[in-house]
Protein backbone atom coordinates (compact mmCIF):
# COMPACT_ATOMS: atom_id res chain seq x y z
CA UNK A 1 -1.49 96.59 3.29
CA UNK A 2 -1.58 95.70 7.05
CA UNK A 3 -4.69 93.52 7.75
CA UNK A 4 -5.92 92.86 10.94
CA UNK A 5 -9.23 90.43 11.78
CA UNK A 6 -11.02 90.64 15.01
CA UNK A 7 -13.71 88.85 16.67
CA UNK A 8 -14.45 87.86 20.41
CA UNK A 9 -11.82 85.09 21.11
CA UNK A 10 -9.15 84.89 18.30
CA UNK A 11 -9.60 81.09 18.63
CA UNK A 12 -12.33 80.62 15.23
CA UNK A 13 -13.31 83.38 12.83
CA UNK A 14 -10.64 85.57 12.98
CA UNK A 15 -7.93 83.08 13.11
CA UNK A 16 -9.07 81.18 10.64
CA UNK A 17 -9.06 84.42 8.29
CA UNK A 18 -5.60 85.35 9.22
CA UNK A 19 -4.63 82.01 8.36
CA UNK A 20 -6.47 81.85 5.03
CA UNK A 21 -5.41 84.83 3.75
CA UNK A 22 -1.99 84.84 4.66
CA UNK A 23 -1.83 81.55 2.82
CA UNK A 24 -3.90 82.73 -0.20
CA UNK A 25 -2.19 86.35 -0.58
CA UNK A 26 1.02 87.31 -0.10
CA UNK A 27 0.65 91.02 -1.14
CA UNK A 28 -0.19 91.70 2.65
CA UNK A 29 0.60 91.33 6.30
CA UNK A 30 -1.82 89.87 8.44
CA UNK A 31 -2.90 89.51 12.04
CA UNK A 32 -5.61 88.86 14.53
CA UNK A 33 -6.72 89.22 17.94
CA UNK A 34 -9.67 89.01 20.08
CA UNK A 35 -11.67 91.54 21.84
CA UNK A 36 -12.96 90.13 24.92
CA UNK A 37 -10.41 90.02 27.77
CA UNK A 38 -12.61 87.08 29.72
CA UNK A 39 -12.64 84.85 26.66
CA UNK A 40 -9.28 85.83 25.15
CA UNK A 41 -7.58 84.79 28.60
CA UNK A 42 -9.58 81.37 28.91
CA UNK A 43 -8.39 80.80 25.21
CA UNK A 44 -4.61 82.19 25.76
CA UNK A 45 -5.33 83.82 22.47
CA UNK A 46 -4.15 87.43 21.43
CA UNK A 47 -5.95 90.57 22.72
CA UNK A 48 -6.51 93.48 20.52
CA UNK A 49 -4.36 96.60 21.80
CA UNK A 50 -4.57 100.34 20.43
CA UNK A 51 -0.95 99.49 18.70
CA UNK A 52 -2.32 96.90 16.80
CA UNK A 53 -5.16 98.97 15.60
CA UNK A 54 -2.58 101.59 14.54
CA UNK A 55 -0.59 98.91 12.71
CA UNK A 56 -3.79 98.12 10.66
CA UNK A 57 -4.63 99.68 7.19
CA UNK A 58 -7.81 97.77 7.07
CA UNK A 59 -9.46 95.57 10.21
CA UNK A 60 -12.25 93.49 9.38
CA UNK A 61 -14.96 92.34 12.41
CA UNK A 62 -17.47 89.92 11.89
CA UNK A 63 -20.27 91.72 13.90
CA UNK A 64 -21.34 94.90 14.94
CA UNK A 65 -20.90 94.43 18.75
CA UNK A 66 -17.32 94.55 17.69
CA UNK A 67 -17.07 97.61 16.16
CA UNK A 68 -19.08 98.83 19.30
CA UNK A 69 -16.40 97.29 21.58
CA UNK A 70 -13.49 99.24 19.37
CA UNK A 71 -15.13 102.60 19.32
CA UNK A 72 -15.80 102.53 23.11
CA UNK A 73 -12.67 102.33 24.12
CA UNK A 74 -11.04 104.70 21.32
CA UNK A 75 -13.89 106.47 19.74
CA UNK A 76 -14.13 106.86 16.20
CA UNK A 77 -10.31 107.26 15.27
CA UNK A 78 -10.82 103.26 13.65
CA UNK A 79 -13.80 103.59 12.19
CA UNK A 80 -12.76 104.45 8.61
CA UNK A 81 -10.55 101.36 8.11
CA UNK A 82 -13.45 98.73 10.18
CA UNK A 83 -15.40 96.79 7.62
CA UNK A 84 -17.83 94.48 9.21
CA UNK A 85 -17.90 91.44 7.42
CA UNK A 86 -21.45 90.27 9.40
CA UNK A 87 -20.23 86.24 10.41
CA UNK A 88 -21.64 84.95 13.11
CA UNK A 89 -20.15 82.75 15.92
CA UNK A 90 -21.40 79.78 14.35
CA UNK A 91 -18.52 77.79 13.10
CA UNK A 92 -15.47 76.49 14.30
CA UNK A 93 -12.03 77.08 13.05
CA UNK A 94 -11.40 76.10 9.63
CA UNK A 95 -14.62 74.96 9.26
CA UNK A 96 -15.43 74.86 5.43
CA UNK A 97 -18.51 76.92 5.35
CA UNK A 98 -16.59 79.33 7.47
CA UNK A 99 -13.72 79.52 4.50
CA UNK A 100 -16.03 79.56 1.62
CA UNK A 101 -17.48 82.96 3.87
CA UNK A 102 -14.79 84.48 4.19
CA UNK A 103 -13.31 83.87 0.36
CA UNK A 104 -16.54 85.65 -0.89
CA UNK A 105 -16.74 88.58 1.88
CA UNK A 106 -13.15 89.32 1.87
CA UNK A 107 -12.34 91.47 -0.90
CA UNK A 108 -8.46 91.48 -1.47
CA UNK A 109 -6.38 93.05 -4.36
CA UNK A 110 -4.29 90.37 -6.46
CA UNK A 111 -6.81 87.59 -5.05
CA UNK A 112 -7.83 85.01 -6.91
CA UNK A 113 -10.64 83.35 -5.64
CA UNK A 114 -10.47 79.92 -6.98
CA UNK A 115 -11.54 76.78 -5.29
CA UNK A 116 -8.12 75.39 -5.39
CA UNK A 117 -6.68 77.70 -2.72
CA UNK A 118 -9.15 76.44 -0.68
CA UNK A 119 -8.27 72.92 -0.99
CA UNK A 120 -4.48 73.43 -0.97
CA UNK A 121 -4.76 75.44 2.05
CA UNK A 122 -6.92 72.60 3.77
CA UNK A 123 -4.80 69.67 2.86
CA UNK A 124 -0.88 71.73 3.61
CA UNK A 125 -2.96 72.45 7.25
CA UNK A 126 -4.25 69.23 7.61
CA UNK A 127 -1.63 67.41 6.71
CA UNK A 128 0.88 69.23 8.50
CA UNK A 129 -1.14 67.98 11.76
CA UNK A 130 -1.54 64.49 11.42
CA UNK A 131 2.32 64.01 11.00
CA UNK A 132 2.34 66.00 14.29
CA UNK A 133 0.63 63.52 16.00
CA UNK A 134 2.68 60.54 15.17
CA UNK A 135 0.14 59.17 11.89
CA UNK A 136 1.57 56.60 10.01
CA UNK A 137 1.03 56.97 5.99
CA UNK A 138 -1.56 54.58 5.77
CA UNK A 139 -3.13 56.21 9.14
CA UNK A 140 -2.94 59.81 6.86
CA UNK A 141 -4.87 58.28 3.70
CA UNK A 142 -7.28 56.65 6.00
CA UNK A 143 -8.14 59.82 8.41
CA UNK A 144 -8.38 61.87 5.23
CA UNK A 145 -10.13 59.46 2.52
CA UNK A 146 -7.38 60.21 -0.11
CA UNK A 147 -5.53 57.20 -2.29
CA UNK A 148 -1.76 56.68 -1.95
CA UNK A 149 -0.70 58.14 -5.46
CA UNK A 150 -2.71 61.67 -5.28
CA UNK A 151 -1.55 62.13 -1.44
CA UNK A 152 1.83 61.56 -2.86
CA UNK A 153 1.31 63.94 -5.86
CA UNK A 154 -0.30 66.79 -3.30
CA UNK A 155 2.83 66.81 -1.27
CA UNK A 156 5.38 67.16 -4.15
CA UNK A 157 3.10 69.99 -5.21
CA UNK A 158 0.20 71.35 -3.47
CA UNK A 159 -1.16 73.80 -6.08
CA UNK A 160 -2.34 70.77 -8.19
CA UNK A 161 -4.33 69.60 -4.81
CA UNK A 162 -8.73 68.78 -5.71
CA UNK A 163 -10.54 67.60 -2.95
CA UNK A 164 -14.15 66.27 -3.04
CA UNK A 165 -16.74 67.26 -0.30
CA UNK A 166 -16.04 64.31 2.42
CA UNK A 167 -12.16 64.94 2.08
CA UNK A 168 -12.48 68.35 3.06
CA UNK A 169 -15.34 67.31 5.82
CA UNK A 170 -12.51 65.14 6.87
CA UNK A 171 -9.86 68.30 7.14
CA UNK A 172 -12.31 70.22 9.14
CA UNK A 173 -12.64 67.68 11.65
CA UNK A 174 -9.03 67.23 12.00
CA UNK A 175 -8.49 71.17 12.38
CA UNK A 176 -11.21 71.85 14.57
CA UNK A 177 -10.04 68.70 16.76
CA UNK A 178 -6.51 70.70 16.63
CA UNK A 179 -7.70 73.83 17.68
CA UNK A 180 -9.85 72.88 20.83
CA UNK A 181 -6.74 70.74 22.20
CA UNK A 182 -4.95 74.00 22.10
CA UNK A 183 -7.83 75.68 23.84
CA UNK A 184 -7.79 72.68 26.55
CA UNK A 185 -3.74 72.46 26.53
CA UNK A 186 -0.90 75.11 26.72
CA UNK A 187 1.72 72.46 26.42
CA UNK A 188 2.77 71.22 23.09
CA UNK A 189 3.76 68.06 23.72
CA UNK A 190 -0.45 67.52 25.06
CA UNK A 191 -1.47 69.94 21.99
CA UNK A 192 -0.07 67.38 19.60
CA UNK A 193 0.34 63.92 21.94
CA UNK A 194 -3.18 64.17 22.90
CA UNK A 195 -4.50 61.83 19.85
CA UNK A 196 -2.11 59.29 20.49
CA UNK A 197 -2.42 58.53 24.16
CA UNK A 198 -4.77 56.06 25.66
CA UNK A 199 -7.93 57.44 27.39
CA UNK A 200 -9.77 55.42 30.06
CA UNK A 201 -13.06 57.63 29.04
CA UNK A 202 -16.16 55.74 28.36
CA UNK A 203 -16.34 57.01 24.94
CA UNK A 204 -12.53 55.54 24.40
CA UNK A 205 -12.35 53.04 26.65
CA UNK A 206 -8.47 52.35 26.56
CA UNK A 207 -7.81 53.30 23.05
CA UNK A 208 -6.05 56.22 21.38
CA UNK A 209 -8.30 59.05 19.68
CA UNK A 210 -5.76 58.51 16.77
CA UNK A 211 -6.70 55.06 16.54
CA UNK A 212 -10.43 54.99 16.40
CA UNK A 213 -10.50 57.92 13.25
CA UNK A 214 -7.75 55.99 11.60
CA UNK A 215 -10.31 53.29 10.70
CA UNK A 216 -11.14 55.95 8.49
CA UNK A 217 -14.94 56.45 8.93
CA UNK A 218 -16.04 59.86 8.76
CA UNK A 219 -18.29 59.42 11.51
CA UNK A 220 -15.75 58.17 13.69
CA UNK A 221 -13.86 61.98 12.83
CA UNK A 222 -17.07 63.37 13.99
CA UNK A 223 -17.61 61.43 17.79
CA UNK A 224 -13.67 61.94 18.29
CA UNK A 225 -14.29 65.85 17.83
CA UNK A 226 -17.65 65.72 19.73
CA UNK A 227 -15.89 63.59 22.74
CA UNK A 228 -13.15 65.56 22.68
CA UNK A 229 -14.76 68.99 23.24
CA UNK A 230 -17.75 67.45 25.64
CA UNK A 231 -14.30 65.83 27.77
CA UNK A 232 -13.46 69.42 28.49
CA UNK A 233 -16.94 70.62 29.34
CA UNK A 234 -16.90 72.79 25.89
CA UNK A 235 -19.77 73.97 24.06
CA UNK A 236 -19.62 73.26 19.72
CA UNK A 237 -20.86 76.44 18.40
């Protein structure tokens, strides 16, 4: 099937699903857009259009206002493929609450819902970001709480991948830290150079983001993120 996800932005639920799922099952082709022009353009996200509705077999919203938004503008051609999957704008993306949501709502043939898709999906993702932004091994093992052999054994193969409930704490920080740089940036080399160049704020005073979470204290994952989104005049939802 073609499956499309929608919610206001495309820059948390919906993207997150689309990556997910995409990820988890390969039976399927996925997208997802947003559905607010105003926010979709602030985000330089992807707007939903009448051709991507018609590429859809099944399009999942996570409220009602969106189904509202969809049938004013094309009536009720959509409605038989819309299931509302009733998430509010609460999380961020990747968050792990937001995952777990959408693993149990989401209701997918040749899915297996097991925890470890979860967990490989969240270390290949957050992995894959801290060697964009220039960590050293021993900064990756700090930042995400996980000993030299088993990082080692995750990357040769990531279906054998367990994580316990502060490494994936960690991997949500370090995805929703990646995803409002690319709301702030629209340059890559900002996107993923951000973390290691020195900021005179107060908060940094001189030092990299990159260097203050390698010391490897979740907490220090969780001011970076707050700094970083407060910096920009953001609001964590």
């Amino acid at each position: 099937m073609n499956i499309l996800f929608l919610c206001t932005a495309n820059i948390q639920r919906s993207k997150t699903a689309e990556e997910v799922f995409r990820a988890a099952n390969k039976n399927h082709q996925y997208k997802s857009a947003g559905l607010s022009y105003k926010y979709v353009q602030k985000a330089n996200s992807t707007l939903c259009t009448e051709e991507l509705l018609q590429w859809a077999d099944r399009i999942y919203v996570f409220e009602q206002q969106h189904i509202e938004r969809i049938q004013k503008h094309t009536g009720d051609v959509y409605l038989s493929r819309i299931i509302n999957l009733n998430i509010p704008d609460n999380y961020q993306y990747f968050q792990r609450e937001l995952v777990l949501l959408l693993l149990e709502r989401v209701k997918l043939s040749n899915y297996e819902q097991t925890p470890s898709i979860n967990h490989t999906i969240a270390f290949d993702l957050g992995a894959n970001l801290l060697e964009k932004w220039g960590c050293t091994t021993a900064q990756k093992l700090a930042i995400l709480g996980i000993a030299k052999a088993d990082f080692t054994r995750y990357q040769k193969d990531s279906s054998v991948v367990y994580l316990n409930t502060e490494q994936l704490e960690r991997l949500s920080y370090v995805a929703r830290i990646h995803q409002n740089l690319k709301v702030a940036f629209s340059n890559p080399d900002n996107i993923y150079g951000f973390m290691n160049m020195k900021n005179n704020n107060s908060y940094f005073n001189g030092r990299t983001p990159l260097s203050i979470i390698a010391t490897g204290k979740v907490d220090s994952l969780g001011e970076v993120f707050k700094h970083i989104v407060s910096m920009a005049n953001w609001t964590v939802v």
